[in-house]
PDB file of N, CA and C in Angstrom:
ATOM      1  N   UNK A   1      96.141  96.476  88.426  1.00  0.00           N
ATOM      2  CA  UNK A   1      96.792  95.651  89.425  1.00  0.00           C
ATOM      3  C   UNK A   1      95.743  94.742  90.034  1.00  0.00           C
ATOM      4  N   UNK A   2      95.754  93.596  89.455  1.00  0.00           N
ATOM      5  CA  UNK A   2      95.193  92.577  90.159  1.00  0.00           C
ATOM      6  C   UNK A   2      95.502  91.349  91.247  1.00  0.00           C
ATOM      7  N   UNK A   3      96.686  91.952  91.973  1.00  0.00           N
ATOM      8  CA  UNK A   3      97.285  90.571  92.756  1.00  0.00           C
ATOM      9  C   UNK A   3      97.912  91.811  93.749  1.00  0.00           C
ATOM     10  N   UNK A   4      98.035  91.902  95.158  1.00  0.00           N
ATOM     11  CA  UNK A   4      99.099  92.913  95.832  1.00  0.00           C
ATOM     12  C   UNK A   4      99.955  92.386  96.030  1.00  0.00           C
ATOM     13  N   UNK A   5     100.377  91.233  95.715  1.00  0.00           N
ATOM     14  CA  UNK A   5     102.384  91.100  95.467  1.00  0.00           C
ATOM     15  C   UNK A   5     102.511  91.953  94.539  1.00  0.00           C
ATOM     16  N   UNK A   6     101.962  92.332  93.450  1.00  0.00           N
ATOM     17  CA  UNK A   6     102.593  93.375  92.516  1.00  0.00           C
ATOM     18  C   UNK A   6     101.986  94.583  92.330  1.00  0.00           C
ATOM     19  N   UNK A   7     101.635  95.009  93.527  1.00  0.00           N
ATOM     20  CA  UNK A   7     101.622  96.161  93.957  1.00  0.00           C
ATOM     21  C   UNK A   7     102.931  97.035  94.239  1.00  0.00           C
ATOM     22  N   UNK A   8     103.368  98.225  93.627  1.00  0.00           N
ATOM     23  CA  UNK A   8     104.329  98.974  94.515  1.00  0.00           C
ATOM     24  C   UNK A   8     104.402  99.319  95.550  1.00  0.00           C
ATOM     25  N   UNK A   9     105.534  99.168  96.021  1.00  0.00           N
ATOM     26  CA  UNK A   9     105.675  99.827  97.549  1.00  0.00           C
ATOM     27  C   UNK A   9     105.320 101.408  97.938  1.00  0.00           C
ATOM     28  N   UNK A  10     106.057 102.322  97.164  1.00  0.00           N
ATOM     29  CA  UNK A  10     105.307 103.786  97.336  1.00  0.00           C
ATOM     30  C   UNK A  10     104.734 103.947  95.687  1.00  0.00           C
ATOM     31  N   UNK A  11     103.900 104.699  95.581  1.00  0.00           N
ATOM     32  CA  UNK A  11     103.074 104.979  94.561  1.00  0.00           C
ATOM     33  C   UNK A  11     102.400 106.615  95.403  1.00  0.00           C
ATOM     34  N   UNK A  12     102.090 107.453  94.162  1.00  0.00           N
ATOM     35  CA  UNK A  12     101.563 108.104  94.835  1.00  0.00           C
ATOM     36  C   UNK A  12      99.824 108.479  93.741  1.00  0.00           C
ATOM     37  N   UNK A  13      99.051 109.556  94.018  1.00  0.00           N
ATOM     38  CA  UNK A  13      97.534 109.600  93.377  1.00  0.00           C
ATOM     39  C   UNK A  13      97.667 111.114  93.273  1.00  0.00           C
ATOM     40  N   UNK A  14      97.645 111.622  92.174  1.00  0.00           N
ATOM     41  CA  UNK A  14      97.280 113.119  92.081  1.00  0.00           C
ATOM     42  C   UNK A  14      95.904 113.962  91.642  1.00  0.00           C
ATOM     43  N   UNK A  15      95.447 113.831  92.400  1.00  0.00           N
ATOM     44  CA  UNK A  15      93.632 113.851  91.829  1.00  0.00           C
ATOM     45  C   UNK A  15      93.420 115.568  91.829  1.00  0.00           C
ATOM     46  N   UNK A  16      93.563 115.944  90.918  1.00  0.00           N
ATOM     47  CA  UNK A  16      93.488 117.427  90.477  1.00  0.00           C
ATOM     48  C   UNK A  16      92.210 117.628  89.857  1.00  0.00           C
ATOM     49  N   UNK A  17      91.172 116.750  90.223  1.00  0.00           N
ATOM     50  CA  UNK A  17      89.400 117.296  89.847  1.00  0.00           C
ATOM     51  C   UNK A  17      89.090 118.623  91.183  1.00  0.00           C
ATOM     52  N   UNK A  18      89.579 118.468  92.040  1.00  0.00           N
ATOM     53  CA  UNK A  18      89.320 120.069  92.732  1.00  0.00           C
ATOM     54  C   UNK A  18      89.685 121.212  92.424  1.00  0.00           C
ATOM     55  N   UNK A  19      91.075 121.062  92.105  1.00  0.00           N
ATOM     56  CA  UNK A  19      91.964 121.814  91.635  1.00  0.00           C
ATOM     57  C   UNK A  19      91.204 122.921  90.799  1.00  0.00           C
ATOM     58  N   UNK A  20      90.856 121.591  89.775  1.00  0.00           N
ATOM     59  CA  UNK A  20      90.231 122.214  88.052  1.00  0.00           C
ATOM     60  C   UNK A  20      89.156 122.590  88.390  1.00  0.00           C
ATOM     61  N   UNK A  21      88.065 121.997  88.989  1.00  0.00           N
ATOM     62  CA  UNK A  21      87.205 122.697  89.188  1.00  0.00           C
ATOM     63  C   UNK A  21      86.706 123.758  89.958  1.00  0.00           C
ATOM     64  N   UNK A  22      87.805 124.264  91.073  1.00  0.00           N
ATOM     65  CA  UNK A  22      87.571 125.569  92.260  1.00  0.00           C
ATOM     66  C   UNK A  22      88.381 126.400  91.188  1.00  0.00           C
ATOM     67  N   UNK A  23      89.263 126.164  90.228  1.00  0.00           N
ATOM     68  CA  UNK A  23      90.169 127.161  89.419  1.00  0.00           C
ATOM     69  C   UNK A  23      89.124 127.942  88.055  1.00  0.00           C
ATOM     70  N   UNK A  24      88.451 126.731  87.622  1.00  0.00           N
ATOM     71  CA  UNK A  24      87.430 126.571  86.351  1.00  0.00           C
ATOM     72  C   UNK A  24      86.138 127.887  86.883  1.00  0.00           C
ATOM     73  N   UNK A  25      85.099 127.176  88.256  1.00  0.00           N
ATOM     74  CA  UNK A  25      84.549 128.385  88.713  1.00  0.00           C
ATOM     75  C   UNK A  25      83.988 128.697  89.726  1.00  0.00           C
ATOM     76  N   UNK A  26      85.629 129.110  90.179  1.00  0.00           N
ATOM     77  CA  UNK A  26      85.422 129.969  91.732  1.00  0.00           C
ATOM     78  C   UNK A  26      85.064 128.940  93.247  1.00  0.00           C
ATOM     79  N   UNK A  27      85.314 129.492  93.881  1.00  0.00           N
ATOM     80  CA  UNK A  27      84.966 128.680  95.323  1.00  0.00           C
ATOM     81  C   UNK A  27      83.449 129.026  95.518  1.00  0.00           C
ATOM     82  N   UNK A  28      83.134 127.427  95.669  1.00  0.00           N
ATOM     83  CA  UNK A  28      81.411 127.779  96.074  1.00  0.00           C
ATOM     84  C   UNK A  28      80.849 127.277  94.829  1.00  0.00           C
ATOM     85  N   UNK A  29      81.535 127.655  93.506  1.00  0.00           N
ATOM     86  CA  UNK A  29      80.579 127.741  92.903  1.00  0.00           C
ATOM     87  C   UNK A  29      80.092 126.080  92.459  1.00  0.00           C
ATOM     88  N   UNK A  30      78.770 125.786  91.330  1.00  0.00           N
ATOM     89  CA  UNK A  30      78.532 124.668  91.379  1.00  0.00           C
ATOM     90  C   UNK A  30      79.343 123.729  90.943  1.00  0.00           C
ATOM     91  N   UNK A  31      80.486 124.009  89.411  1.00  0.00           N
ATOM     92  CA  UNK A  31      81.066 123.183  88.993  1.00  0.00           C
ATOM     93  C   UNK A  31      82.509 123.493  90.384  1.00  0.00           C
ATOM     94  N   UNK A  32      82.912 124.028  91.349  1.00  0.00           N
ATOM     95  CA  UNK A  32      83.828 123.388  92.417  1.00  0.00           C
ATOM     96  C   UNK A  32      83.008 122.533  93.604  1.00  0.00           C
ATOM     97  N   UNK A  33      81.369 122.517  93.607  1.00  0.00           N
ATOM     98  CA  UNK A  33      80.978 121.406  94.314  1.00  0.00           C
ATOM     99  C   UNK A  33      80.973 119.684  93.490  1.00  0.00           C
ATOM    100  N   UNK A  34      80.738 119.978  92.293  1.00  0.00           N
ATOM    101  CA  UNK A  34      80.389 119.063  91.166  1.00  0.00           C
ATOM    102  C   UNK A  34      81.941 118.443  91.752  1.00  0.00           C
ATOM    103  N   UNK A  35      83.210 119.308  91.441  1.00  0.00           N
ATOM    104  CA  UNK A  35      84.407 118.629  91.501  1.00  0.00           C
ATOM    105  C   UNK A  35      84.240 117.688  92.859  1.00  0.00           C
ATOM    106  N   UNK A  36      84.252 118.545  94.243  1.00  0.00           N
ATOM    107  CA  UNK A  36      84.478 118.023  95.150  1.00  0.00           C
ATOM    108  C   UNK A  36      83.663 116.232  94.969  1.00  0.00           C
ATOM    109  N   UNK A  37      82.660 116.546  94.811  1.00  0.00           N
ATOM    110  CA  UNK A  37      81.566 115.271  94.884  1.00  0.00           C
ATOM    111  C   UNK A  37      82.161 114.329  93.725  1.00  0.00           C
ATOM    112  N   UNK A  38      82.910 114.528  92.466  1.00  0.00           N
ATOM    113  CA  UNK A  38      83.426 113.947  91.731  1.00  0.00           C
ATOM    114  C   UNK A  38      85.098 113.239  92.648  1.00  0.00           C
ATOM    115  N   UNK A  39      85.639 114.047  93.049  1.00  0.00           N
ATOM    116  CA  UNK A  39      86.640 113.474  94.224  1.00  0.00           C
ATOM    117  C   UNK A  39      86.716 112.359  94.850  1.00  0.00           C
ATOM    118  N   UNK A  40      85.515 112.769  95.622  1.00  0.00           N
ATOM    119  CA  UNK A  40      84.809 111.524  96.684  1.00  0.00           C
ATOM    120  C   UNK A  40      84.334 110.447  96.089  1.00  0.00           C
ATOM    121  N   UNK A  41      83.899 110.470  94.755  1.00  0.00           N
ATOM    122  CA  UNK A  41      83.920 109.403  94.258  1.00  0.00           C
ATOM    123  C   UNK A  41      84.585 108.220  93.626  1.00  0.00           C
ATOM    124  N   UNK A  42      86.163 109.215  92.953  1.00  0.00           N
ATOM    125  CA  UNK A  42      86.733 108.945  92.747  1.00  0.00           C
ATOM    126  C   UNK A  42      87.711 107.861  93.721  1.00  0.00           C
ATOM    127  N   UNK A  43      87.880 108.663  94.944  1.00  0.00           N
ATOM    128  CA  UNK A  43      88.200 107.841  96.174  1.00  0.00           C
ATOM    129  C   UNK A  43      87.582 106.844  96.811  1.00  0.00           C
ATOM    130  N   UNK A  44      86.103 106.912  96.835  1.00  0.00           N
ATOM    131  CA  UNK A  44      85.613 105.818  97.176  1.00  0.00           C
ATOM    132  C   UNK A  44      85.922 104.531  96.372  1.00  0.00           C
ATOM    133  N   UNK A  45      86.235 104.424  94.887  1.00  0.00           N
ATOM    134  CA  UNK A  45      86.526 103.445  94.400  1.00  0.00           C
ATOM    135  C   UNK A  45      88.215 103.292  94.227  1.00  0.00           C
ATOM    136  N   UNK A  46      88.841 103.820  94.632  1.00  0.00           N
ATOM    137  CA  UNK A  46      90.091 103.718  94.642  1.00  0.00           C
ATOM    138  C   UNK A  46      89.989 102.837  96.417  1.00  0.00           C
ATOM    139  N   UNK A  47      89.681 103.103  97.534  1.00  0.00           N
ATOM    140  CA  UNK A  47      89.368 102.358  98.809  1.00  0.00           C
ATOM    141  C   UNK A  47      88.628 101.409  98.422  1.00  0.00           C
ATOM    142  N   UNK A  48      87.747 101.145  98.061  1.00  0.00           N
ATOM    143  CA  UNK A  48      86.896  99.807  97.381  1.00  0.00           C
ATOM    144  C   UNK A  48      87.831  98.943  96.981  1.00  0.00           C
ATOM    145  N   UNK A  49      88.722  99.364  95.935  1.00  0.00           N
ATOM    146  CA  UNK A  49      89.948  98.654  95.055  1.00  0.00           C
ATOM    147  C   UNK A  49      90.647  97.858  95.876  1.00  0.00           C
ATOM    148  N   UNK A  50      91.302  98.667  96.955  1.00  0.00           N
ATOM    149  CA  UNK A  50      91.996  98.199  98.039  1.00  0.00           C
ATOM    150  C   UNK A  50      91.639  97.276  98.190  1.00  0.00           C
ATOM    151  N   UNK A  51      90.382  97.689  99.507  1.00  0.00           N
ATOM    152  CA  UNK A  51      89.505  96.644 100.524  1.00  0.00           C
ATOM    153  C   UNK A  51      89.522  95.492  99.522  1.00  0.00           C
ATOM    154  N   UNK A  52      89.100  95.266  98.247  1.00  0.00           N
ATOM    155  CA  UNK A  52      88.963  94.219  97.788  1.00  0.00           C
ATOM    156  C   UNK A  52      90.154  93.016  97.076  1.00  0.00           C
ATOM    157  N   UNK A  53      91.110  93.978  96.885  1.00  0.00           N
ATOM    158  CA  UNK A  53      92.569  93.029  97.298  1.00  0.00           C
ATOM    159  C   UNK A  53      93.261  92.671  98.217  1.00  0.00           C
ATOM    160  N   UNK A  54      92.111  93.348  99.614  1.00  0.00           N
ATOM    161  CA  UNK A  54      92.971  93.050 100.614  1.00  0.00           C
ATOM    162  C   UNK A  54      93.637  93.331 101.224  1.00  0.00           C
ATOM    163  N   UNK A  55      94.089  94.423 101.057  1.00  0.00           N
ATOM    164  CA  UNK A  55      95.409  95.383 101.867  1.00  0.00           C
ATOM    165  C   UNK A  55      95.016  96.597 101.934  1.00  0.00           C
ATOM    166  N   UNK A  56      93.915  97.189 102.288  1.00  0.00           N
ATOM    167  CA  UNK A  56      93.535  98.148 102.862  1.00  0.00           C
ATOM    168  C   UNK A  56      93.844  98.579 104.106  1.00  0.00           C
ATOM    169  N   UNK A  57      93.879  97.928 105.068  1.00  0.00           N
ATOM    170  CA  UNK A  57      95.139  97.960 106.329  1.00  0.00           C
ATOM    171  C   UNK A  57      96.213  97.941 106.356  1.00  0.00           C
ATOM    172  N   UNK A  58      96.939  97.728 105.285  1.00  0.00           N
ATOM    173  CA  UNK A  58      98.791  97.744 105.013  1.00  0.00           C
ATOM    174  C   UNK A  58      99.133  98.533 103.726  1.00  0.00           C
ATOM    175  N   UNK A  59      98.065 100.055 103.771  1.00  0.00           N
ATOM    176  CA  UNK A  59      98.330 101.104 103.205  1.00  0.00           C
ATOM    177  C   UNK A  59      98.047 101.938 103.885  1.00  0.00           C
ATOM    178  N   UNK A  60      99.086 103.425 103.676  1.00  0.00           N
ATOM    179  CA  UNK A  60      99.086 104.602 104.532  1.00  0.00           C
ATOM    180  C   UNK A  60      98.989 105.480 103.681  1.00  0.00           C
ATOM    181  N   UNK A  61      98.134 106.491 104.090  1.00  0.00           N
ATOM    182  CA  UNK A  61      98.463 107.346 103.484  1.00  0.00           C
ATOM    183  C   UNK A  61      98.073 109.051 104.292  1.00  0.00           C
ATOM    184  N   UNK A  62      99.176 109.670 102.829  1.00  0.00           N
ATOM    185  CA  UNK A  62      99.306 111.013 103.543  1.00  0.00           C
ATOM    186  C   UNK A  62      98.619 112.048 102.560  1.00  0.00           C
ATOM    187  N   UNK A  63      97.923 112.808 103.233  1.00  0.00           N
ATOM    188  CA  UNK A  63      97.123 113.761 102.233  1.00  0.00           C
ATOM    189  C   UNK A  63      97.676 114.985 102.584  1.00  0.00           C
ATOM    190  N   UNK A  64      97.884 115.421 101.313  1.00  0.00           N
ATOM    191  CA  UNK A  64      98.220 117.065 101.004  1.00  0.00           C
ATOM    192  C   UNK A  64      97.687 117.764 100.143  1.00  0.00           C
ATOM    193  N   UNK A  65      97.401 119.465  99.991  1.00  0.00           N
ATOM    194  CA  UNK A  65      96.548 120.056  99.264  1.00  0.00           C
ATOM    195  C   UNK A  65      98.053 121.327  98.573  1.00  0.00           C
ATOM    196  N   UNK A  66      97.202 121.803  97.772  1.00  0.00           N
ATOM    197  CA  UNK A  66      98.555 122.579  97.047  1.00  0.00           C
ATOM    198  C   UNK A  66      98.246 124.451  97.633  1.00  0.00           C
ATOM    199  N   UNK A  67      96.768 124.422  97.713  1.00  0.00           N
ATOM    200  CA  UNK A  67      96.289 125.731  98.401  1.00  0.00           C
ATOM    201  C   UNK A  67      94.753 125.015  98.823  1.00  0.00           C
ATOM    202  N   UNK A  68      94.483 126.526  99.370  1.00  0.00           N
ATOM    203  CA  UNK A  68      92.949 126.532  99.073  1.00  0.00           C
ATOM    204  C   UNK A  68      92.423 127.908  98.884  1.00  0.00           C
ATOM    205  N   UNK A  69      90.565 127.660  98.767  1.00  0.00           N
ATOM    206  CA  UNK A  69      90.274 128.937  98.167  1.00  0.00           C
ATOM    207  C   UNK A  69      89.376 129.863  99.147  1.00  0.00           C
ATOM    208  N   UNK A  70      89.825 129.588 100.085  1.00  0.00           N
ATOM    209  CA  UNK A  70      88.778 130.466 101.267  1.00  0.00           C
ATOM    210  C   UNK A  70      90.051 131.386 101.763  1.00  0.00           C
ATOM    211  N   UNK A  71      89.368 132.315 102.161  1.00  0.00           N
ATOM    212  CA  UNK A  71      90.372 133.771 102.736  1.00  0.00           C
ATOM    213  C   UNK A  71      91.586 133.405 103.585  1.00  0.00           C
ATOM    214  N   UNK A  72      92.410 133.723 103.511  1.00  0.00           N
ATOM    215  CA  UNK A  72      94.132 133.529 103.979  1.00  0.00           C
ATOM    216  C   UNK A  72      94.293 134.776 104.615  1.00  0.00           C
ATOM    217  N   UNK A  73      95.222 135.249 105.365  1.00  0.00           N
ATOM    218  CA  UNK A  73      96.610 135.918 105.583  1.00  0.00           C
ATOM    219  C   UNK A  73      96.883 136.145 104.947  1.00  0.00           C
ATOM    220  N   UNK A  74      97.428 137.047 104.318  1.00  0.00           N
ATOM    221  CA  UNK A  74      98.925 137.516 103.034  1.00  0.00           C
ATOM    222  C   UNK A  74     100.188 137.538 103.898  1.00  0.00           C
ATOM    223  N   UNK A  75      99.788 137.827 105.471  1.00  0.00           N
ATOM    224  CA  UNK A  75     101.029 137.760 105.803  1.00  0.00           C
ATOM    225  C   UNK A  75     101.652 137.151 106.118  1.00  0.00           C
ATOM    226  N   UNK A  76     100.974 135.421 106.325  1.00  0.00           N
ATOM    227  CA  UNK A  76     101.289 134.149 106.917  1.00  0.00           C
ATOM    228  C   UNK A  76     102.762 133.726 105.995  1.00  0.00           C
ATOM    229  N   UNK A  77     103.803 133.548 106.442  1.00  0.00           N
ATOM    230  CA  UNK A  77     104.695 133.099 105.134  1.00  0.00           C
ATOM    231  C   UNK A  77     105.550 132.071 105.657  1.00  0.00           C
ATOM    232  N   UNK A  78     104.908 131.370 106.056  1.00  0.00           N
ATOM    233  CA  UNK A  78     105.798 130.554 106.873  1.00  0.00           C
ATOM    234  C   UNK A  78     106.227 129.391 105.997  1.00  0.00           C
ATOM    235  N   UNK A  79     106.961 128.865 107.023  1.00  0.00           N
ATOM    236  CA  UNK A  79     107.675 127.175 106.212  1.00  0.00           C
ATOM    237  C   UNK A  79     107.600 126.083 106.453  1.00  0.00           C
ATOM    238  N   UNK A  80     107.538 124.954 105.921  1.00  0.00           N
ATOM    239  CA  UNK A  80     107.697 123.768 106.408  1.00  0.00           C
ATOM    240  C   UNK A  80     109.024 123.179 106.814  1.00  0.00           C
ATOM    241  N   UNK A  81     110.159 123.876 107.206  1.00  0.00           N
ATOM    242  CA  UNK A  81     111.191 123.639 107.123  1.00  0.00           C
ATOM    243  C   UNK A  81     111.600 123.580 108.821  1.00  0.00           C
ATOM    244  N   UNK A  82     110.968 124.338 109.672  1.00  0.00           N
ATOM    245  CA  UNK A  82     110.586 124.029 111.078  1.00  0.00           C
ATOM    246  C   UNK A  82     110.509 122.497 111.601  1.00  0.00           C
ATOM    247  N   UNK A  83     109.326 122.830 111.320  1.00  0.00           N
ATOM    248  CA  UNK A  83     108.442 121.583 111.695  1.00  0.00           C
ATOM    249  C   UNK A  83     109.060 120.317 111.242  1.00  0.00           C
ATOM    250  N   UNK A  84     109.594 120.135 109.709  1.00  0.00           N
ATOM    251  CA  UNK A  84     109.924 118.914 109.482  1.00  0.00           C
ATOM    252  C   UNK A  84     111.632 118.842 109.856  1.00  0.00           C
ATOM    253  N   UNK A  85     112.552 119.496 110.384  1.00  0.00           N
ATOM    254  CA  UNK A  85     113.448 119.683 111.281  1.00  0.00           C
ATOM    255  C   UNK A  85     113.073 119.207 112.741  1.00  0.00           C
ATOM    256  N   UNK A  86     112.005 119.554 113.110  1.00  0.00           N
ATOM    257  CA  UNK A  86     111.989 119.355 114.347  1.00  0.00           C
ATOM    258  C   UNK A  86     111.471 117.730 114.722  1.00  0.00           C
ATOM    259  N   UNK A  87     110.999 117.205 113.724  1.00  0.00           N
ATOM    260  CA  UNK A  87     110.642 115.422 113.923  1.00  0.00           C
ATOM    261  C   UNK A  87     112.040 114.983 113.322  1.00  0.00           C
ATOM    262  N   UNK A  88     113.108 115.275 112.400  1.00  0.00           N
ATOM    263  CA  UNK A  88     113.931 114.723 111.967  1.00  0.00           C
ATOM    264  C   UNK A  88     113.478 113.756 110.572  1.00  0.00           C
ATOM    265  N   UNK A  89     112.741 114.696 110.381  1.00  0.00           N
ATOM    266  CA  UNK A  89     112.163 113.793 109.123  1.00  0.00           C
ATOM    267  C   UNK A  89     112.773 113.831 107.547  1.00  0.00           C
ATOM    268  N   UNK A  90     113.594 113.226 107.150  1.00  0.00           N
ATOM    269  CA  UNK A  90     114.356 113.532 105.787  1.00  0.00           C
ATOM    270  C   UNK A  90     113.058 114.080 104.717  1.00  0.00           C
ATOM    271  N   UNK A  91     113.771 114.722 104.051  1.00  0.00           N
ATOM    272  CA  UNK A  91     113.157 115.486 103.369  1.00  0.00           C
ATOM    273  C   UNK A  91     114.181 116.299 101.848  1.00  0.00           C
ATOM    274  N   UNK A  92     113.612 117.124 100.875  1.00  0.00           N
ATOM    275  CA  UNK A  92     114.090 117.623 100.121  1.00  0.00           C
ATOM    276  C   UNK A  92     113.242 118.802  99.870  1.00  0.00           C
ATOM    277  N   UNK A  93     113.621 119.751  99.770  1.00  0.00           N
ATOM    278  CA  UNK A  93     112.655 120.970  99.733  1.00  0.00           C
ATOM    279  C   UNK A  93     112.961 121.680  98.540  1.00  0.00           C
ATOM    280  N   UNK A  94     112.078 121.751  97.583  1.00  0.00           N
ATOM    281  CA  UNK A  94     112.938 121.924  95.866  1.00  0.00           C
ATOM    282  C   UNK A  94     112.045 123.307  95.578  1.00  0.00           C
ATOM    283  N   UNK A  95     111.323 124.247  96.322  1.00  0.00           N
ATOM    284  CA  UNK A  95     111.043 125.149  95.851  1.00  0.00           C
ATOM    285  C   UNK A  95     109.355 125.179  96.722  1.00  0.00           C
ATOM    286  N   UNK A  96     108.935 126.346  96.224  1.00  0.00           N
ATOM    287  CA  UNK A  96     107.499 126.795  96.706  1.00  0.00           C
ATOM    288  C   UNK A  96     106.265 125.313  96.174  1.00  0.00           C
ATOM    289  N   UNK A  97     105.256 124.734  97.496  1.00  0.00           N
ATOM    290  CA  UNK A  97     105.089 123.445  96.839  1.00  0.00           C
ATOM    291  C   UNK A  97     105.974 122.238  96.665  1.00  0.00           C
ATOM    292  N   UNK A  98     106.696 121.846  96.225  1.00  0.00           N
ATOM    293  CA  UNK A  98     107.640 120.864  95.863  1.00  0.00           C
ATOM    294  C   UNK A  98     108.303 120.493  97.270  1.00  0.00           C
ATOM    295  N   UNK A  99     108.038 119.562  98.263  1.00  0.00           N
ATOM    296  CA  UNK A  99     108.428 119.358  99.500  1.00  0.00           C
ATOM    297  C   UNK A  99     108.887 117.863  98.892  1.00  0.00           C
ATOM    298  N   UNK A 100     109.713 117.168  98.750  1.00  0.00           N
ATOM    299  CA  UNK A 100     110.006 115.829  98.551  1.00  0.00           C
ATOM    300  C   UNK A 100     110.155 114.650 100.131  1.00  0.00           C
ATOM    301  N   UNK A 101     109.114 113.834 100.355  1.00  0.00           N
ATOM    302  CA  UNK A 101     109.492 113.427 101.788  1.00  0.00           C
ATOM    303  C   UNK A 101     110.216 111.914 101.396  1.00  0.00           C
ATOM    304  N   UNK A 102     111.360 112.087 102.083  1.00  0.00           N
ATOM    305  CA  UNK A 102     112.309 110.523 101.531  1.00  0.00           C
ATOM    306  C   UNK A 102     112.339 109.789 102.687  1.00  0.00           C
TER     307      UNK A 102
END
């Protein structure tokens, strides 16, 4: 995309280098720092991209994670179904993960 008239309106980025690499070996270990630092890089040139077409201020965005790998609760089981009730925020809720925001 070289012009932001033809840019999409929603688009979304699924950057699963953490993912693979805290899954690959372990939290902490070097290839889930390697990922993280591979991330950040990744993002820095995806914001670069922007800034340099220009519309880096007339993009939003929302960040979400799928877990993480540092110690939890087992008993925490809560929902997002509260909370996004309580702003009135449309939504679709298709299973564990799968939150659709419309």
């Amino acid at each position: 995309m070289g012009r932001p008239a033809a840019a999409p309106v929603l688009t979304w980025w699924a950057n699963v280098v953490t993912d693979a690499g805290h899954h690959g070996g372990g939290p902490r270990s070097a290839m889930a720092r390697d990922s993280l630092r591979q991330s950040d890089a990744r993002l820095s040139a995806f914001l670069d991209h922007l800034e340099g077409l220009g519309v880096l201020d007339d993009v939003t965005f929302l960040l979400t994670a799928d877990h993480g790998f540092e110690g939890s609760d087992p008993t925490c089981t809560g929902s997002w179904t509260p909370a996004l009730d309580s702003v009135g925020l449309p939504y679709r809720d298709e299973g564990p993960g799968l939150v659709y925001l419309l």
